[in-house]
Protein backbone atom coordinates (compact mmCIF):
# COMPACT_ATOMS: atom_id res chain seq x y z
CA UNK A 1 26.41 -4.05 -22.58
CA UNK A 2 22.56 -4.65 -23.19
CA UNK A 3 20.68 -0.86 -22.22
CA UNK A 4 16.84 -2.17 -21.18
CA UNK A 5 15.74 0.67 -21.20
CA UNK A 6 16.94 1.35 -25.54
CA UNK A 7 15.06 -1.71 -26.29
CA UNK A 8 11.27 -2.20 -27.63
CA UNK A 9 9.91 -5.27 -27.42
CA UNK A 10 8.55 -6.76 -30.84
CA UNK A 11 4.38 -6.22 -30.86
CA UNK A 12 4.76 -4.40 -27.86
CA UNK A 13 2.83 -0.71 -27.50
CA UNK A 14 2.35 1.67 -24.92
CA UNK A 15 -0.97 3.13 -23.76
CA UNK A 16 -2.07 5.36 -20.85
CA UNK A 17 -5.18 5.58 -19.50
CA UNK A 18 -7.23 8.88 -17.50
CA UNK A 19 -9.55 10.98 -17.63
CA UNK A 20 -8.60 12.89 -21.02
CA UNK A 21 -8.24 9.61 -21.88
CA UNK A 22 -11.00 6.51 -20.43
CA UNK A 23 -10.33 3.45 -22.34
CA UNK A 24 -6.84 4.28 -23.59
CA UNK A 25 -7.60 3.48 -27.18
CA UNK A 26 -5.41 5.33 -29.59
CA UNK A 27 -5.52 8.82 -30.65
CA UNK A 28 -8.25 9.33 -28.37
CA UNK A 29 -6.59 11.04 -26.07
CA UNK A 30 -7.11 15.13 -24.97
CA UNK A 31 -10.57 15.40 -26.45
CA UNK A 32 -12.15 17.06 -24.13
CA UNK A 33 -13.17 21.10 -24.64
CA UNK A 34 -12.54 23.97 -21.45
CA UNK A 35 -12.79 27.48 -21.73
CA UNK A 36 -9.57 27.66 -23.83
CA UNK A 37 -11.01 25.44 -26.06
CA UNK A 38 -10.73 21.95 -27.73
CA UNK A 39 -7.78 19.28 -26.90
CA UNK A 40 -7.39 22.07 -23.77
CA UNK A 41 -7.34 20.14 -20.52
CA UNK A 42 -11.02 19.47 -20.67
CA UNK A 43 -11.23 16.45 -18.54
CA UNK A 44 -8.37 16.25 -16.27
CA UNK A 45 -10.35 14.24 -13.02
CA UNK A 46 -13.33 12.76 -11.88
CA UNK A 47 -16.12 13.41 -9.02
CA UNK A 48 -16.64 10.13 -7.44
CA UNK A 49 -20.24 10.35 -5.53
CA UNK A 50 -20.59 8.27 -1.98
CA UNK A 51 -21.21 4.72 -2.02
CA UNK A 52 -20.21 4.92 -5.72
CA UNK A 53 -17.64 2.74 -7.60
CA UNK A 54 -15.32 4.49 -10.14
CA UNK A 55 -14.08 2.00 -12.90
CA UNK A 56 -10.92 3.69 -13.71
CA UNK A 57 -9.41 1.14 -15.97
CA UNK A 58 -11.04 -1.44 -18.09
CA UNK A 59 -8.37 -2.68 -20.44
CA UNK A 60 -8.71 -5.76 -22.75
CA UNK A 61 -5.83 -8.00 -23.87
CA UNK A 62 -2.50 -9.48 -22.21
CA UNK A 63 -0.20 -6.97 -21.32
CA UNK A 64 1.57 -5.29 -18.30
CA UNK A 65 0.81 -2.23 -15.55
CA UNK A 66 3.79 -0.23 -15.30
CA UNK A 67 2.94 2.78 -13.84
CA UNK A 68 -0.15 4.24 -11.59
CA UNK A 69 -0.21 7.74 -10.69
CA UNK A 70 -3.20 9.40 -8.15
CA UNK A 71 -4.34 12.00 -6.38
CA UNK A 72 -6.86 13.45 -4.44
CA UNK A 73 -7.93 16.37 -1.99
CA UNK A 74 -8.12 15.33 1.60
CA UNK A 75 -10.02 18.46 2.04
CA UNK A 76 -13.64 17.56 2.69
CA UNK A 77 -16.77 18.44 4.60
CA UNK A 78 -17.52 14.87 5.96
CA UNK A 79 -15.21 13.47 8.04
CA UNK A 80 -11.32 13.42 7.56
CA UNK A 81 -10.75 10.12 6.71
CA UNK A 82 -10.38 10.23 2.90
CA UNK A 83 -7.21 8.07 2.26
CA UNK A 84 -8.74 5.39 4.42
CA UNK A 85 -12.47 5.82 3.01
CA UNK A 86 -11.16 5.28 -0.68
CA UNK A 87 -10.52 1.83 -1.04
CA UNK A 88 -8.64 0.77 -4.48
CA UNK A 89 -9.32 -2.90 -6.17
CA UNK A 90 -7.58 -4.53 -8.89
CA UNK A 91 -8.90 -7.71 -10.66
CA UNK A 92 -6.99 -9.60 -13.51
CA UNK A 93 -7.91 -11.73 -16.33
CA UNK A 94 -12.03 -11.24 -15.62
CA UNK A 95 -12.09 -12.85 -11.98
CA UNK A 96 -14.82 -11.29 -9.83
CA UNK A 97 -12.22 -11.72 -6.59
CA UNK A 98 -10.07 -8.83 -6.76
CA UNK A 99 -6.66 -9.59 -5.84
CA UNK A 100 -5.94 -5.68 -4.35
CA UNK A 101 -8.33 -4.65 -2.02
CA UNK A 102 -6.55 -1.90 0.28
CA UNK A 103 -7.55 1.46 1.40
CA UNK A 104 -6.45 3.81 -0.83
CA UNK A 105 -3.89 5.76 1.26
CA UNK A 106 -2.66 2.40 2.67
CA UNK A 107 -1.52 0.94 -0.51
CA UNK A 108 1.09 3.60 -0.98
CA UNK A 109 2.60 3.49 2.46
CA UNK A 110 0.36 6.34 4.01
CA UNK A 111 -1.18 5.02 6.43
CA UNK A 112 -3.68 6.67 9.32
CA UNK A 113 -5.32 8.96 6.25
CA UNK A 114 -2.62 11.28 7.01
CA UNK A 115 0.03 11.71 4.21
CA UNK A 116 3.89 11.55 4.22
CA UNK A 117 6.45 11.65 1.36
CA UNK A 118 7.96 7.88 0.42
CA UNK A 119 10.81 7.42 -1.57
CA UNK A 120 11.50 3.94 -2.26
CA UNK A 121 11.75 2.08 -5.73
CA UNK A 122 8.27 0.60 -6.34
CA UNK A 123 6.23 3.35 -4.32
CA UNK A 124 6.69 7.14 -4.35
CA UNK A 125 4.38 9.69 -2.82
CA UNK A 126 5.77 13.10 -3.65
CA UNK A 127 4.39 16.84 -2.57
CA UNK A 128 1.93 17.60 -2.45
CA UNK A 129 0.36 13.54 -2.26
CA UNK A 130 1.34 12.59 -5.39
CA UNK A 131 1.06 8.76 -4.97
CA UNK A 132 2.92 6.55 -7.67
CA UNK A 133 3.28 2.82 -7.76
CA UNK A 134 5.85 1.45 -10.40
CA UNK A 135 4.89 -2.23 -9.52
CA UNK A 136 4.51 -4.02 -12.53
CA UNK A 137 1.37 -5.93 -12.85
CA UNK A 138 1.17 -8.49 -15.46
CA UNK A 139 -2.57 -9.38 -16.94
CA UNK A 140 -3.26 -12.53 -19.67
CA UNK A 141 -6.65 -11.39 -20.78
CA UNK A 142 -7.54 -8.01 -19.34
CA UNK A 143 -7.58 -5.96 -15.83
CA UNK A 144 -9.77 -3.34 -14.05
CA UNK A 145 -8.78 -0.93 -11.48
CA UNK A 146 -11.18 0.46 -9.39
CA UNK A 147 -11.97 2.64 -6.55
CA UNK A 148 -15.02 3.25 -4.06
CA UNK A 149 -15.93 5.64 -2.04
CA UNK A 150 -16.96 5.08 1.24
CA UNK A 151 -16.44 8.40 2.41
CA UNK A 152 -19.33 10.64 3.80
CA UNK A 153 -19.93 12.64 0.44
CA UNK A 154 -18.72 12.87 -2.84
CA UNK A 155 -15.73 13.11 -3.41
CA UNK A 156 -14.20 16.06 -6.33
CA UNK A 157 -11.05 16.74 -7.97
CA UNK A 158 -9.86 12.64 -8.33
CA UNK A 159 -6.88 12.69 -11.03
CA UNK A 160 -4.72 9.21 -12.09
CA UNK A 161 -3.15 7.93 -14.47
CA UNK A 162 -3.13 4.26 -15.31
CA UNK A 163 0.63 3.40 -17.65
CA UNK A 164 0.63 0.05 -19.34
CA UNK A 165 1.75 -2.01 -22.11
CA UNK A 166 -0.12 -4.14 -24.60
CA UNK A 167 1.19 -7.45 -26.46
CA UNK A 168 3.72 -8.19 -24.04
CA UNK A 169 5.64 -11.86 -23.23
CA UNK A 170 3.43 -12.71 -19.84
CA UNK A 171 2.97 -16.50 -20.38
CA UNK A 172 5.78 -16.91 -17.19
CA UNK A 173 4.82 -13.94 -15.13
CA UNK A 174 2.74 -14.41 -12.00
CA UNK A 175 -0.46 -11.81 -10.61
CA UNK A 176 -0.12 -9.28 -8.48
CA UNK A 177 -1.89 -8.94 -5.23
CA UNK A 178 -1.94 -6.43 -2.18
CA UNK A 179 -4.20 -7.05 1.19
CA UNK A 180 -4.87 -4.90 4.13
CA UNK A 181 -5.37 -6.36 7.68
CA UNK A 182 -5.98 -4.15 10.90
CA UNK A 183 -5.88 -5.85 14.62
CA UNK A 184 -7.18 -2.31 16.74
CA UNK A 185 -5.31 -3.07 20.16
CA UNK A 186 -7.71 -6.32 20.28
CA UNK A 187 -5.39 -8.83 20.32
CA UNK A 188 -4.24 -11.14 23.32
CA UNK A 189 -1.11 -10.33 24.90
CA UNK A 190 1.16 -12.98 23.26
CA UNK A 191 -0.85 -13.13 20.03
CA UNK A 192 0.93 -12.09 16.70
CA UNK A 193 -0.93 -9.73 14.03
CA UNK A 194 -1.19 -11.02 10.95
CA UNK A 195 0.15 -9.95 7.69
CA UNK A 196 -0.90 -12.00 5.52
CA UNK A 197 -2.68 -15.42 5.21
CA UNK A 198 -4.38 -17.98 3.19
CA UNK A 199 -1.77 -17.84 0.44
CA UNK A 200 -1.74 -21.04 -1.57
CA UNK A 201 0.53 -22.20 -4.53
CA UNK A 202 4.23 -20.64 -5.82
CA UNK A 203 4.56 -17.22 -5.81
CA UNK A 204 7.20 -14.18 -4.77
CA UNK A 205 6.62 -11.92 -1.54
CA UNK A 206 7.36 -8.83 -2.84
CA UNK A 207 6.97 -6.23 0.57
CA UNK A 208 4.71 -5.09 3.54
CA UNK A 209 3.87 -1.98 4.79
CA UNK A 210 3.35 -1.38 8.85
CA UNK A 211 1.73 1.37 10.51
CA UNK A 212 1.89 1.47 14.26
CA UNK A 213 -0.28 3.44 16.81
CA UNK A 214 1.52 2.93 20.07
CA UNK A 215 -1.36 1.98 22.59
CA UNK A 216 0.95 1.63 25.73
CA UNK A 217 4.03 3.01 27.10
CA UNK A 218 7.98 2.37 26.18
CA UNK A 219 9.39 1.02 23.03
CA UNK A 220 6.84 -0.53 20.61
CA UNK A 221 9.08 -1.92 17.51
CA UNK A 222 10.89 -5.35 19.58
CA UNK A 223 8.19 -7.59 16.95
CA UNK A 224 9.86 -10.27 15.10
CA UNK A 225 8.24 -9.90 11.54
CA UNK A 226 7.91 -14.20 10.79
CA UNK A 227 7.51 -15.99 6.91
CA UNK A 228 5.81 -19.65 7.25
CA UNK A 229 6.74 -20.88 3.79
CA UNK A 230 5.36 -23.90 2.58
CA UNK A 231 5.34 -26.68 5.09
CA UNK A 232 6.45 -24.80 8.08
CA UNK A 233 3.99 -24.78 10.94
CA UNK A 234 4.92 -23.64 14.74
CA UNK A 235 8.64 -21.85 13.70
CA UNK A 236 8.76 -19.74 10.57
CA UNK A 237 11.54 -20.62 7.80
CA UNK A 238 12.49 -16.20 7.83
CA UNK A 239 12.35 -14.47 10.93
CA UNK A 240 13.81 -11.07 11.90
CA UNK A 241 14.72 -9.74 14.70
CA UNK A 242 12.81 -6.62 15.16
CA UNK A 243 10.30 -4.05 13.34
CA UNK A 244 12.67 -1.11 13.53
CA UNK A 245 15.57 -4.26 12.19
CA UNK A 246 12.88 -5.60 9.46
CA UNK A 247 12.63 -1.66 7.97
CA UNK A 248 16.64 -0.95 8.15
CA UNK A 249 16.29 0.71 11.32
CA UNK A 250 18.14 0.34 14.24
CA UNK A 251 18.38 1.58 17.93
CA UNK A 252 14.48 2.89 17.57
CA UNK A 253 14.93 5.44 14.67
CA UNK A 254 16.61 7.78 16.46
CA UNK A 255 19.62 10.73 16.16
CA UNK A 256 21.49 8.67 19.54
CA UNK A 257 20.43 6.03 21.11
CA UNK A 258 20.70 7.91 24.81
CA UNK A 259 17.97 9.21 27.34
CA UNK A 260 19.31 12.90 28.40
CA UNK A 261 18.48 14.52 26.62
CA UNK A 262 15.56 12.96 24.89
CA UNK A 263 16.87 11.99 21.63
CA UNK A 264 15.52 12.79 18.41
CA UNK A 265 12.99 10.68 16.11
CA UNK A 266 14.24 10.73 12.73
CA UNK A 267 12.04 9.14 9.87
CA UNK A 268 14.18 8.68 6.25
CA UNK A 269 13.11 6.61 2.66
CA UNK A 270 15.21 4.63 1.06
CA UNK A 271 15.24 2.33 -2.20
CA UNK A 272 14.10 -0.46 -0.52
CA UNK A 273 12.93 0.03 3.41
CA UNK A 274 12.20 3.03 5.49
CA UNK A 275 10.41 4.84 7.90
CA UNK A 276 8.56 7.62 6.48
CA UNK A 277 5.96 8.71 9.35
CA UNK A 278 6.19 9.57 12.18
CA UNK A 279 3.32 11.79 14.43
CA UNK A 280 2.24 12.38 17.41
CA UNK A 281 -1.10 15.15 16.65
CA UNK A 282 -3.82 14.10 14.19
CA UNK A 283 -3.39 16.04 11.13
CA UNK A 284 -6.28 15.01 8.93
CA UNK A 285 -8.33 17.49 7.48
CA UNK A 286 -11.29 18.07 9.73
CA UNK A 287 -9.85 16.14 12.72
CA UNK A 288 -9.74 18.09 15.81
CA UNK A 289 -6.83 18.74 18.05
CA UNK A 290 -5.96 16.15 20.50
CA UNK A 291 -2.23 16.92 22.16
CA UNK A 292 -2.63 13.38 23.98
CA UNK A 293 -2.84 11.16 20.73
CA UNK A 294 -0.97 7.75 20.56
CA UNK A 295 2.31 7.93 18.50
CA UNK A 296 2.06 6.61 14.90
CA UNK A 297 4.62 5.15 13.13
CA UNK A 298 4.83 4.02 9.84
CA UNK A 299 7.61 1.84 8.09
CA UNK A 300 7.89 -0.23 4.97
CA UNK A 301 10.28 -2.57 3.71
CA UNK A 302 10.73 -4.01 0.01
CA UNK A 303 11.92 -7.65 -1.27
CA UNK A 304 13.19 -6.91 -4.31
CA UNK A 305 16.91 -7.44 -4.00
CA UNK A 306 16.26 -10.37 -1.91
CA UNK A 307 13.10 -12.06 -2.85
CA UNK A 308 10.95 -14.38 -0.65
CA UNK A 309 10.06 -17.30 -2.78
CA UNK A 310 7.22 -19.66 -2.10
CA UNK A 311 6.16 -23.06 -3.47
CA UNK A 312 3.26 -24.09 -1.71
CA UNK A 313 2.14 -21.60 0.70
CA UNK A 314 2.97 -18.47 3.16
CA UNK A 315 1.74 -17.09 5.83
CA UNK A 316 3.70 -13.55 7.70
CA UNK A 317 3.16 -12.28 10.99
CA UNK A 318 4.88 -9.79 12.84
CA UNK A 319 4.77 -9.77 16.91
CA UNK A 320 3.83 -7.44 19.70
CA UNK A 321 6.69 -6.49 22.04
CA UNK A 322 8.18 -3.59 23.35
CA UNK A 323 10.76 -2.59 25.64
CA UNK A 324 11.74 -0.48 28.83
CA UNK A 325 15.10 -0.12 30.44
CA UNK A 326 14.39 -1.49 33.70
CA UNK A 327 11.88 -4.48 32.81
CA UNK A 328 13.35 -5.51 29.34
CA UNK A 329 10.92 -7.05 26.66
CA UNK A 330 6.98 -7.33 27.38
CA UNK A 331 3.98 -8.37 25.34
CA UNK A 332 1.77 -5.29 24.12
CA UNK A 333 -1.23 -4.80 22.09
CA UNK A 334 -1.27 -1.70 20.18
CA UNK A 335 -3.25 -0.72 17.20
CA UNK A 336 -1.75 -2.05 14.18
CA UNK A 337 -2.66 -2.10 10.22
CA UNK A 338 -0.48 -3.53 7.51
CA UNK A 339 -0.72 -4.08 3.78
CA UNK A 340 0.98 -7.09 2.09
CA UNK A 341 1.98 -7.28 -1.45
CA UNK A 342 2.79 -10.36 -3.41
CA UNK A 343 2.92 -12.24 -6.08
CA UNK A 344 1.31 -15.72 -7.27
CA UNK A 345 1.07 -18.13 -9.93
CA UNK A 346 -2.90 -17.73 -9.79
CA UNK A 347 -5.70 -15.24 -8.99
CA UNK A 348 -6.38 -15.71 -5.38
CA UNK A 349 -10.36 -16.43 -4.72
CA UNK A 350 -9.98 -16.88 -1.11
CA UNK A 351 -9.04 -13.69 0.52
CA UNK A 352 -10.68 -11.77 3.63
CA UNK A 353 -13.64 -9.27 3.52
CA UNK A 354 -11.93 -6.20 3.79
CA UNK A 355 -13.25 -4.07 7.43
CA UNK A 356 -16.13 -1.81 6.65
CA UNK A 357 -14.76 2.04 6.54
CA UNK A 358 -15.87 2.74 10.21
CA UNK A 359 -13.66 -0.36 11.14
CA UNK A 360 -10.87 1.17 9.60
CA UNK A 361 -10.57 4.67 10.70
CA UNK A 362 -7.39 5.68 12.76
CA UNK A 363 -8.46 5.96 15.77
């Protein structure tokens, strides 16, 4: 039996990369001086000021992301939108396109800048918002990780951790890419919210992530979530048969699927699908108390044991229907933000702006 994990590849070594540590170079690691004195936790996060960029990784060489740890306080005096304000990037081999561009809370499965604990195999957010991404993200000659901050003032206390390896085997691997797309209850009734679009040559969908605010009454999660691969044009190729189906749900993530009395919402994480958050009161920092706020829902769902594989092209879209017991399915248009992640066999160049941070806020 082979054990993976007991084997080192030949001319393969690890680095890590934060703020004891910027470039990740060797034995230059806990440097920094505090009060206890040298090599003492000296440098353990960042300040990020507004409008600034942070250049968190800059790393030089083929090799492969393996692990990406962060954190930050949503405790601020300007505005409580921080996990939506932050907005991460990621751009391989020296392209000026970055092929991650997704608010920062977004990307690991907290959406609405409000946190919630996710336990599935390539994204973990543990108490108290520790966000980890185990996605491995192959580079052939060098990656940066970044993140800005459009928030309203600087922003203290950032601490990651960036995981790779150098001189790794990546001549077969393809690039990594997440997008974020919002439709705010501006869609046509009928009209489908896009996932993800203008994805050209072979590549692997890896997952989405799905965060719902209910804008109207009844049921909200009848959407079929629809994969367009290659030359498909009016009918998708993959088509599910429900957003509460698509996450592993069933029978609207509830204890009983009954009226009286009024069952209970249960959210739950899994390896690969879930449906972490759930909330009905806005609990960001700062926000003030509304008792009438939509319900937000957010669920994810993982293609790792069974892999959507593209040659040409893909395109994913998930519907707008709900439900009621008396009138059965109807088209709705609630508020409704999703990031895709993927794989392909190039650096995309042709991706959408992302939404300026006003056009992103939950509201």
């Amino acid at each position: 039996m082979t054990i993976s994990w007991a084997i080192q590849p030949p001319g393969v070594s690890s680095r890590s990369i934060n703020a004891e540590n910027f470039t990740g170079e060797s034995g230059q690691g806990a440097k920094a001086s505090s009060k206890l004195g040298p090599g003492r936790k000296g440098s353990a996060w960042v300040n990020i000021p507004p409008g600034e960029t942070a250049i968190l990784a800059d790393i030089k060489g083929t090799g492969v992301i393996r692990h990406i740890w962060m954190t930050v306080t949503d405790k601020t005096d300007h505005g409580p939108f921080v996990l939506r304000d932050l907005v991460l990037r990621m751009y391989w081999d020296g392209s000026e396109t970055p092929s991650v561009e997704v608010p920062l809370g977004d990307f690991f499965c907290n959406g609405f800048a409000q946190r919630a604990l996710v336990t599935s195999e390539p994204i973990v957010v543990a108490p108290t918002g520790g966000m980890n991404s185990f996605i491995p993200m192959p580079f052939r000659d060098g990656a940066r990780i970044t993140v800005e901050n459009q928030h309203g003032g600087e922003l203290t206390h950032f601490f990651y951790q960036i995981d790779y390896t150098l001189g790794d085997d990546v001549a077969d691997a393809m690039y990594f890419h997440a997008q974020w797309r919002r439709s705010n209850g501006n869609l046509p009734l009928g009209e489908d919210h896009v996932i993800l679009d203008g994805v050209e040559g072979k590549g692997t969908y890896l997952g989405t992530y799905v965060g719902i605010a209910s804008l109207q009454r009844y049921w909200w999660g009848e959407g079929e979530v629809k994969f367009y691969v290659d030359d498909d044009t009016e009918n998708p190729t993959l088509c599910s048969t429900g957003l509460e189906d698509y996450a592993g749900g069933a029978w609207a993530f509830q204890d009983e699927l009954r009226s009286d009395p009024e069952p209970k919402v249960l959210t739950f994480n899994a390896p690969y699908f879930g449906y972490p958050f759930h909330e009905t009161v806005d609990r960001t920092k700062g926000a003030p108390f509304h008792p009438g706020m939509p319900p937000m829902h957010g669920v994810y769902r993982w293609h790792i044991p069974d892999p959507i594989y593209f040659q040409e092209r893909l395109r994913v879209t998930v519907q707008q229907i709900g439900t009621w017991d008396h009138g059965g399915l109807f088209e709705r248009s609630d508020d409704i933000s999703s990031t895709a992640y993927w794989y392909q066999d190039s650096v995309n160049q042709d991706l959408p702006e992302l939404l300026p941070a006003e056009q992103r806020w939950p509201r």
